[in-house]
C-alpha atoms as a PDB file:
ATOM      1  CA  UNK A   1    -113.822 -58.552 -37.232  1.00  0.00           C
ATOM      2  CA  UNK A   2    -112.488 -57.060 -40.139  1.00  0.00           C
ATOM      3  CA  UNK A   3    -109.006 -58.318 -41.786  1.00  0.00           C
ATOM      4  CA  UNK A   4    -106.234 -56.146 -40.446  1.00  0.00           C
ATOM      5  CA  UNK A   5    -102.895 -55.002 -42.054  1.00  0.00           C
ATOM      6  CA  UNK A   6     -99.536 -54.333 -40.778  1.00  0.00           C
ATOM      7  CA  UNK A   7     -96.353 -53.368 -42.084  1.00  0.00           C
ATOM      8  CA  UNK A   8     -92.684 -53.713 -40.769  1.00  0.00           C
ATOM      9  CA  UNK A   9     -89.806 -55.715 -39.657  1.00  0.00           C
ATOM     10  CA  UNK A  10     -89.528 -54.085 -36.210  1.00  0.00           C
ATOM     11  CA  UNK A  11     -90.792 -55.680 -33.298  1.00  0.00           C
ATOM     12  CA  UNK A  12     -93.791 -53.262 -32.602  1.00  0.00           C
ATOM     13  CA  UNK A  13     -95.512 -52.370 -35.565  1.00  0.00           C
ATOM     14  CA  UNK A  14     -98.557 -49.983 -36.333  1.00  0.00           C
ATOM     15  CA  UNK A  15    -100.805 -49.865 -39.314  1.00  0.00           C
ATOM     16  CA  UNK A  16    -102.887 -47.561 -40.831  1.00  0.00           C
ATOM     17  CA  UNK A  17    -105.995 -49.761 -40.522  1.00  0.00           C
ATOM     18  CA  UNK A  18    -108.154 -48.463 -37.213  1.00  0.00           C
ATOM     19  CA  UNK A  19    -108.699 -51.579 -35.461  1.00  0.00           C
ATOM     20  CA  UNK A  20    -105.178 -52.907 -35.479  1.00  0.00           C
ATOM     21  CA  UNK A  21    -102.913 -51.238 -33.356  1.00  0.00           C
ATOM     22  CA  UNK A  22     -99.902 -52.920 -33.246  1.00  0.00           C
ATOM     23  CA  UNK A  23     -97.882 -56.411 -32.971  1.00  0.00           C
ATOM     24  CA  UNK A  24     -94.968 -57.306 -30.422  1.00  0.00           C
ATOM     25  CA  UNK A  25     -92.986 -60.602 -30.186  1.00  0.00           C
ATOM     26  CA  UNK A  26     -96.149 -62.786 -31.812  1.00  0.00           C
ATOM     27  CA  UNK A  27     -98.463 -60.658 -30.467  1.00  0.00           C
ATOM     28  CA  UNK A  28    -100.856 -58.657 -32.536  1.00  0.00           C
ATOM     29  CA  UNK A  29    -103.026 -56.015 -30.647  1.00  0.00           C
ATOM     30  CA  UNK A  30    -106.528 -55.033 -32.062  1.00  0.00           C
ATOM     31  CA  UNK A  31    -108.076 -51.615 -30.693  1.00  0.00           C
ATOM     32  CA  UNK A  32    -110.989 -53.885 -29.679  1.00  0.00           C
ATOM     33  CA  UNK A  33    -108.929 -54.981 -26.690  1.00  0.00           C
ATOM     34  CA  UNK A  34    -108.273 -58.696 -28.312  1.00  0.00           C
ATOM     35  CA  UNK A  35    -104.737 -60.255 -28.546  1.00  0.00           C
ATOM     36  CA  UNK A  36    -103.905 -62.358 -30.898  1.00  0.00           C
ATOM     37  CA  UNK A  37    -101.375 -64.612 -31.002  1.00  0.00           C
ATOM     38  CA  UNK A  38     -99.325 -64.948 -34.530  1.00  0.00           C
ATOM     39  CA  UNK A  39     -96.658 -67.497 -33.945  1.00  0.00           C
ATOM     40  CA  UNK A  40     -95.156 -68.300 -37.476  1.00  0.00           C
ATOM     41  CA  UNK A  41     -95.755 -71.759 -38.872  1.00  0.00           C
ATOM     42  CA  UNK A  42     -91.929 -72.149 -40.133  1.00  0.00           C
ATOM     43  CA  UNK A  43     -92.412 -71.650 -44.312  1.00  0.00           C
ATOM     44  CA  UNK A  44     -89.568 -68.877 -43.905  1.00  0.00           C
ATOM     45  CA  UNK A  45     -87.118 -72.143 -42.452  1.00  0.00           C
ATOM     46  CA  UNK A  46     -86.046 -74.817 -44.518  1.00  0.00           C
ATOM     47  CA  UNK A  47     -84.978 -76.638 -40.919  1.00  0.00           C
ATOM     48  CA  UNK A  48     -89.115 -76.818 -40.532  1.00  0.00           C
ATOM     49  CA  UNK A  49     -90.800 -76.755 -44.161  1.00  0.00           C
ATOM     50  CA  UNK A  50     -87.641 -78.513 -47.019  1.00  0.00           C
ATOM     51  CA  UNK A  51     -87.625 -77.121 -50.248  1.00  0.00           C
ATOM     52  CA  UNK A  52     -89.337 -79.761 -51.388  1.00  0.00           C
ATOM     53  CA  UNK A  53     -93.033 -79.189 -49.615  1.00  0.00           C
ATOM     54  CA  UNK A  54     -92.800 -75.989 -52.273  1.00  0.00           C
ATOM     55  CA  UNK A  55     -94.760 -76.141 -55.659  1.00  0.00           C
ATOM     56  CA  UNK A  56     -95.734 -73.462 -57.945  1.00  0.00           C
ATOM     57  CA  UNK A  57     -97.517 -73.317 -61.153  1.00  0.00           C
ATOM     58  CA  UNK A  58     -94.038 -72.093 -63.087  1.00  0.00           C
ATOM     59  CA  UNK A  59     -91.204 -70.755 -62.188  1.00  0.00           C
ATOM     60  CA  UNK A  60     -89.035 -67.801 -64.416  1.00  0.00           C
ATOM     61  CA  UNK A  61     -85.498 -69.231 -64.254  1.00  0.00           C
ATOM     62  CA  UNK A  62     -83.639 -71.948 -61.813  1.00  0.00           C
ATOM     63  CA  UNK A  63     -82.997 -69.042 -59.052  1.00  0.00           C
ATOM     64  CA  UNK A  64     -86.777 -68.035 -58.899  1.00  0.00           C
ATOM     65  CA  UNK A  65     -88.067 -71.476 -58.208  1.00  0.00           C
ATOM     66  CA  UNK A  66     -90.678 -72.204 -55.514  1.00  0.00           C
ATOM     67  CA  UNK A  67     -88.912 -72.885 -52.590  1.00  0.00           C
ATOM     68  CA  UNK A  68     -87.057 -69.296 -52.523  1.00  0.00           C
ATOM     69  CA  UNK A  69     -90.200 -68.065 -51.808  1.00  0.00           C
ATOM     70  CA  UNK A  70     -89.317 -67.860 -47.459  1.00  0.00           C
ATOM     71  CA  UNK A  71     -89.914 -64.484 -45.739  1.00  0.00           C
ATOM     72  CA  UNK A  72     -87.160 -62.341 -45.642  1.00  0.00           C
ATOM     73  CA  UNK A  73     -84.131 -65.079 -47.957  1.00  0.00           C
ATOM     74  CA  UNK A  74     -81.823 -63.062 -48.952  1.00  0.00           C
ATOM     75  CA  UNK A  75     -81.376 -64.048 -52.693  1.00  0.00           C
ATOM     76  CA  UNK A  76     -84.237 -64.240 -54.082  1.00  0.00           C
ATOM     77  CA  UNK A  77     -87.975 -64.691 -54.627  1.00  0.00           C
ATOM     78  CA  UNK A  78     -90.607 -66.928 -56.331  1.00  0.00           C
ATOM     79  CA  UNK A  79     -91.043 -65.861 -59.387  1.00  0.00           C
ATOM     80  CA  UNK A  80     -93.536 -67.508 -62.036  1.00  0.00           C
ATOM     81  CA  UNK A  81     -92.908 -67.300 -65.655  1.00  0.00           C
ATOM     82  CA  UNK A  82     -95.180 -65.150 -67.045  1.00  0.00           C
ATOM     83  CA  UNK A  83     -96.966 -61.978 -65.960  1.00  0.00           C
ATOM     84  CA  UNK A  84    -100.062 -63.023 -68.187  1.00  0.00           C
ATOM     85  CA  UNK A  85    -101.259 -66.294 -66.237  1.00  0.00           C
ATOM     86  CA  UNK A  86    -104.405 -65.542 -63.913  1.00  0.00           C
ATOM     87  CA  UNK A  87    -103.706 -68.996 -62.638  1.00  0.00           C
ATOM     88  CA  UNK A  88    -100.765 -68.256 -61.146  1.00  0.00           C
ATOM     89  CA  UNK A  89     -99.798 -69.463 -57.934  1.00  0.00           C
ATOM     90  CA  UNK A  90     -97.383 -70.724 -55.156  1.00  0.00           C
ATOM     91  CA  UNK A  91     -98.412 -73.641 -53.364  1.00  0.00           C
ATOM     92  CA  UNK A  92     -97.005 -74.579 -50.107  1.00  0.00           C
ATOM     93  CA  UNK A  93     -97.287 -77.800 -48.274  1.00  0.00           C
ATOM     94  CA  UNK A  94     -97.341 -77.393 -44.177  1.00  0.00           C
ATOM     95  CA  UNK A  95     -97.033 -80.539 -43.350  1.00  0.00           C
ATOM     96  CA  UNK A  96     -99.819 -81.285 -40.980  1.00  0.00           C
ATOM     97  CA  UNK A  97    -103.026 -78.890 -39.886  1.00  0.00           C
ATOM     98  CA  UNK A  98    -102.991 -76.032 -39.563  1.00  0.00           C
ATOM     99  CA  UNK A  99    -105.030 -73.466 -37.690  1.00  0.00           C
ATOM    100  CA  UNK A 100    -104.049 -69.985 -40.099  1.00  0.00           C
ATOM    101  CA  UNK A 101    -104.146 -66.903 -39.025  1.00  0.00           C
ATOM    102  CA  UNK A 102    -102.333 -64.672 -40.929  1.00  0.00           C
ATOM    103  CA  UNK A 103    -100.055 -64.615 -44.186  1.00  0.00           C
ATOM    104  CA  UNK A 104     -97.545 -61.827 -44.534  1.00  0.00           C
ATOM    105  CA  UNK A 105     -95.562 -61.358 -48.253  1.00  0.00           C
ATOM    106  CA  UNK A 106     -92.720 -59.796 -49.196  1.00  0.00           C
ATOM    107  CA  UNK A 107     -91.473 -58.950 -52.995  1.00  0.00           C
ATOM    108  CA  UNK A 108     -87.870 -60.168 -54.692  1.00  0.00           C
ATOM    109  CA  UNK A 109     -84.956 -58.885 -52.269  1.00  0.00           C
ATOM    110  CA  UNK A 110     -82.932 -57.777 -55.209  1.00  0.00           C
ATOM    111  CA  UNK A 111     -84.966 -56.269 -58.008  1.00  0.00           C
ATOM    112  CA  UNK A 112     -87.851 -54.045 -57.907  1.00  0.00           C
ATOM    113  CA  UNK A 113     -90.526 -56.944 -58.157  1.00  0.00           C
ATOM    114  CA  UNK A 114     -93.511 -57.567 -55.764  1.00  0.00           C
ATOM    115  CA  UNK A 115     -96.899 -58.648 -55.966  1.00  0.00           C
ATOM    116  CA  UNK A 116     -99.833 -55.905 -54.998  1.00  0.00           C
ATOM    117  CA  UNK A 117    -102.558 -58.216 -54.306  1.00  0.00           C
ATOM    118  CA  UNK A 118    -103.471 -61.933 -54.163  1.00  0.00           C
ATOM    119  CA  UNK A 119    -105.854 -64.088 -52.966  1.00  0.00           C
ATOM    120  CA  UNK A 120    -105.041 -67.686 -50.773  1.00  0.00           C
ATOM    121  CA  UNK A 121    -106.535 -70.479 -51.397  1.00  0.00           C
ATOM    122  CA  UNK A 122    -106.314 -73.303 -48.928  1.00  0.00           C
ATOM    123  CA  UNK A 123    -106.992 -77.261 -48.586  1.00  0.00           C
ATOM    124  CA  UNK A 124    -106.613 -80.200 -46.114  1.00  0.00           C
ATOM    125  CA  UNK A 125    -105.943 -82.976 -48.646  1.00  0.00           C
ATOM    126  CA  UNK A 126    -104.403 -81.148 -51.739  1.00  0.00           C
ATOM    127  CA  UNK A 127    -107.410 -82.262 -53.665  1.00  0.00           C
ATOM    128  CA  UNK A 128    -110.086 -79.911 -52.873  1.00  0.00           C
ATOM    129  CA  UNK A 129    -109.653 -76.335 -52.277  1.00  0.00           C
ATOM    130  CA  UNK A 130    -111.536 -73.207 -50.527  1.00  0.00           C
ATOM    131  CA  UNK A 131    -110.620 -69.499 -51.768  1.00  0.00           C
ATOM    132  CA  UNK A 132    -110.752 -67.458 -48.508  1.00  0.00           C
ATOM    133  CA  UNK A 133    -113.673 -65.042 -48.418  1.00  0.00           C
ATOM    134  CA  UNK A 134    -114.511 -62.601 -46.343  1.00  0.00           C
ATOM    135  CA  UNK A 135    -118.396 -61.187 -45.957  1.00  0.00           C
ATOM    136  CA  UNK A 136    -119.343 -63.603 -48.582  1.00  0.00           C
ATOM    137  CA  UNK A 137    -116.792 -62.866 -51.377  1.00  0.00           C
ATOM    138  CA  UNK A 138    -113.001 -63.919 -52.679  1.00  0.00           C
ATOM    139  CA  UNK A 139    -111.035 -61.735 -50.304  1.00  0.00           C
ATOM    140  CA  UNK A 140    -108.387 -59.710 -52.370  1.00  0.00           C
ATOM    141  CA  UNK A 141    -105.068 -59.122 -49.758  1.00  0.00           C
ATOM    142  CA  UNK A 142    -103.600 -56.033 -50.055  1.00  0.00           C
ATOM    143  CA  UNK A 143     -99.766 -57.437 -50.768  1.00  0.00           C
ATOM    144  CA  UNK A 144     -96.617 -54.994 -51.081  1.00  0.00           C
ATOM    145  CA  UNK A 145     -95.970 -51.920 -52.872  1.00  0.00           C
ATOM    146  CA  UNK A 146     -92.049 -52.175 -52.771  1.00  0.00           C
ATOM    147  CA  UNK A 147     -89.585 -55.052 -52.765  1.00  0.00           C
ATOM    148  CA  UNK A 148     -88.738 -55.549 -48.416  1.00  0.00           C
ATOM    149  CA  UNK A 149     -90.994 -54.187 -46.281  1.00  0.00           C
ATOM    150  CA  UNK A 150     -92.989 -57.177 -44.769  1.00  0.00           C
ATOM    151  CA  UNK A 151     -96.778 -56.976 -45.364  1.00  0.00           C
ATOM    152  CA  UNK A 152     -99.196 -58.781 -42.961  1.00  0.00           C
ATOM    153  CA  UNK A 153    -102.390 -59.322 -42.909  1.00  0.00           C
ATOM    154  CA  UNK A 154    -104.502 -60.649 -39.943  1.00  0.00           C
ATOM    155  CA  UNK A 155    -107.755 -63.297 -41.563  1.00  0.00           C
ATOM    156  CA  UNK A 156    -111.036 -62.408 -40.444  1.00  0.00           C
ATOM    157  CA  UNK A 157    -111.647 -65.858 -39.609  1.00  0.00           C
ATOM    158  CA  UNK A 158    -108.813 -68.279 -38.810  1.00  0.00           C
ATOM    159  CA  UNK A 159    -108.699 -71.676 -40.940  1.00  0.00           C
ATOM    160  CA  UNK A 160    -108.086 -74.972 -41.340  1.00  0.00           C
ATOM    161  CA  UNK A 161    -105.245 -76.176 -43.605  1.00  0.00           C
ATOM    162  CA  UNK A 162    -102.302 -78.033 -44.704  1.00  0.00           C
ATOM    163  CA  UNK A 163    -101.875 -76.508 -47.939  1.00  0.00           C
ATOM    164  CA  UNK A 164    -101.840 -73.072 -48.831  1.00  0.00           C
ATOM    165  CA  UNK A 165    -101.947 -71.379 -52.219  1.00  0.00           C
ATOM    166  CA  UNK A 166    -100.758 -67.701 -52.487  1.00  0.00           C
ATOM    167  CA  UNK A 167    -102.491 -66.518 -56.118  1.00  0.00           C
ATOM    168  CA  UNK A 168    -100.965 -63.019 -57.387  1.00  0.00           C
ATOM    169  CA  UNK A 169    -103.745 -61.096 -58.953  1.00  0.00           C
ATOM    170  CA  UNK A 170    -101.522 -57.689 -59.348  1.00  0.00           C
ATOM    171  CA  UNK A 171     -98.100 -56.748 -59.297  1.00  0.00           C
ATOM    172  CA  UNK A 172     -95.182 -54.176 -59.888  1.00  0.00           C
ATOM    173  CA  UNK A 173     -93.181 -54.986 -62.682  1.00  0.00           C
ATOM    174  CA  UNK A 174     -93.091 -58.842 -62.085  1.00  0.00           C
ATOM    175  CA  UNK A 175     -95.040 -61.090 -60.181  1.00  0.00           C
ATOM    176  CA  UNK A 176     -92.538 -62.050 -57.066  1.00  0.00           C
ATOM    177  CA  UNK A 177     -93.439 -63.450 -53.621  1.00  0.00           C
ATOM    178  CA  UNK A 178     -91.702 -64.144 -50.139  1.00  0.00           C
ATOM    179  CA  UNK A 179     -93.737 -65.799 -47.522  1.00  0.00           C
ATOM    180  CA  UNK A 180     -94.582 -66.938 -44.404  1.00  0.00           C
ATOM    181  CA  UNK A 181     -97.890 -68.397 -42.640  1.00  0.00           C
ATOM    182  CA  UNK A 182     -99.105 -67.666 -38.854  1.00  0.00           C
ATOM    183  CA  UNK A 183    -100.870 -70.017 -36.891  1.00  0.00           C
ATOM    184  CA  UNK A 184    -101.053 -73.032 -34.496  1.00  0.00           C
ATOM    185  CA  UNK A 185    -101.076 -76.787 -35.243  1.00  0.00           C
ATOM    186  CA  UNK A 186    -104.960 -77.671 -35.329  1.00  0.00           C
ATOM    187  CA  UNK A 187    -105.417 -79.797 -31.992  1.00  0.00           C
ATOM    188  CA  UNK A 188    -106.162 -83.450 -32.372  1.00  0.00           C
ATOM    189  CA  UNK A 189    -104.769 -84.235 -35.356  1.00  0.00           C
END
C-alpha cells in the first residue's frame, strides 16, 4: 500500500491522493476498503510526553526550542538554527514502543515558516537508527506548504519505535515543525 496524505483540522478529511479517502474521529479510510486506526501517541500533550523527552540538533532562539514543537501550540514552533544544516533534526522520545503509523506536521503558528519535506528516522534504544523507506529507498514526506493546515501522512508499513527523528530536507522561508505521532503501544513490552 502506498503512503497516503491528508490535509485538515476537521473531523472528516479528504485528500487528493486516490487511495485515501478520508479520516473521522481516528479513523482513516483507504478506497481499498481498509480502516485504519490513527489514535495519536500524545507528542502534541505535555500531560503525556514533558518537555523534556524533546531534543533537537539546535534550536534558533529560547522560544523555538524543541519541546514547542506539539501539533497545533499556539506560540510557536521548533525551529533549528540554521537553514544550511542537512543534519537537521527534531528528536522525540515516546517513552516506551511504539507501533507508528502515521506522522502529521504543521509549520510555526505565527510566521510564515514550515518545512516542505522531511524524512523520519526512528530507533528503539536511541543508539541505532533506521531511516524509513518505502519500495527500497529513504522515503521523502511531503510536509506543509503554509504555516496551519495539518499535514498527515499514513506509513506504508507501520513501525517499531521509541524514538522518532523528524529531519527537514526543504522548507519555506525557515525550517519550522509542529508534530504529532499516530500509533498504538507495541504489545508485550
Amino acid at each position: 500500500m502506498a503512503a497516503t496524505e491528508s490535509e485538515s483540522r476537521t473531523p472528516l478529511q479528504t485528500s487528493r491522493k486516490r487511495r485515501h479517502i478520508g479520516k473521522r474521529n481516528s479513523q482513516t479510510f483507504l478506497s481499498s476498503g481498509c480502516t485504519i486506526n490513527l489514535n495519536p501517541i500524545g507528542v502534541s500533550n505535555s500531560n503525556i510526553i514533558p518537555d523534556d523527552r524533546f531534543t533537537a540538533t539546535s534550536y534558533l532562539v529560547t522560544s523555538a526550542k524543541p519541546h514547542y514543537a506539539r501539533l497545533n501550540g499556539m506560540y510557536s514552533a521548533w525551529i533549528p538554527n540554521t537553514n544550511v544544516d542537512p543534519n537537521d533534526c527534531l528528536q522525540i522520545d515516546l517513552g516506551e514502543v511504539f507501533v507508528i503509523r502515521a506522522v502529521a506536521t504543521q509549520g510555526h503558528p505565527k510566521w510564515p515558516f514550515c518545512t516542505k519535506e522531511y524524512k523520519i528516522s526512528t530507533s528503539i534504544d536511541s543508539n541505532t537508527w533506521t531511516m524509513y523507506q518505502s519500495s527500497g529507498k529513504v522515503k521523502l514526506f511531503h510536509g506543509n506548504t503554509d504555516e496551519n493546515a495539518v499535514k498527515t501522512n499514513v506509513l506504508d508499513s507501520p513501525v517499531d519505535a521509541r524514538f522518532i527523528r523528524f529531519i527537514p530536507t526543504k522548507y519555506k522561508v525557515w525550517k519550522a515543525l509542529r508534530v504529532e505521532v499516530y500509533g498504538r503501544k507495541k504489545l508485550g513490552q
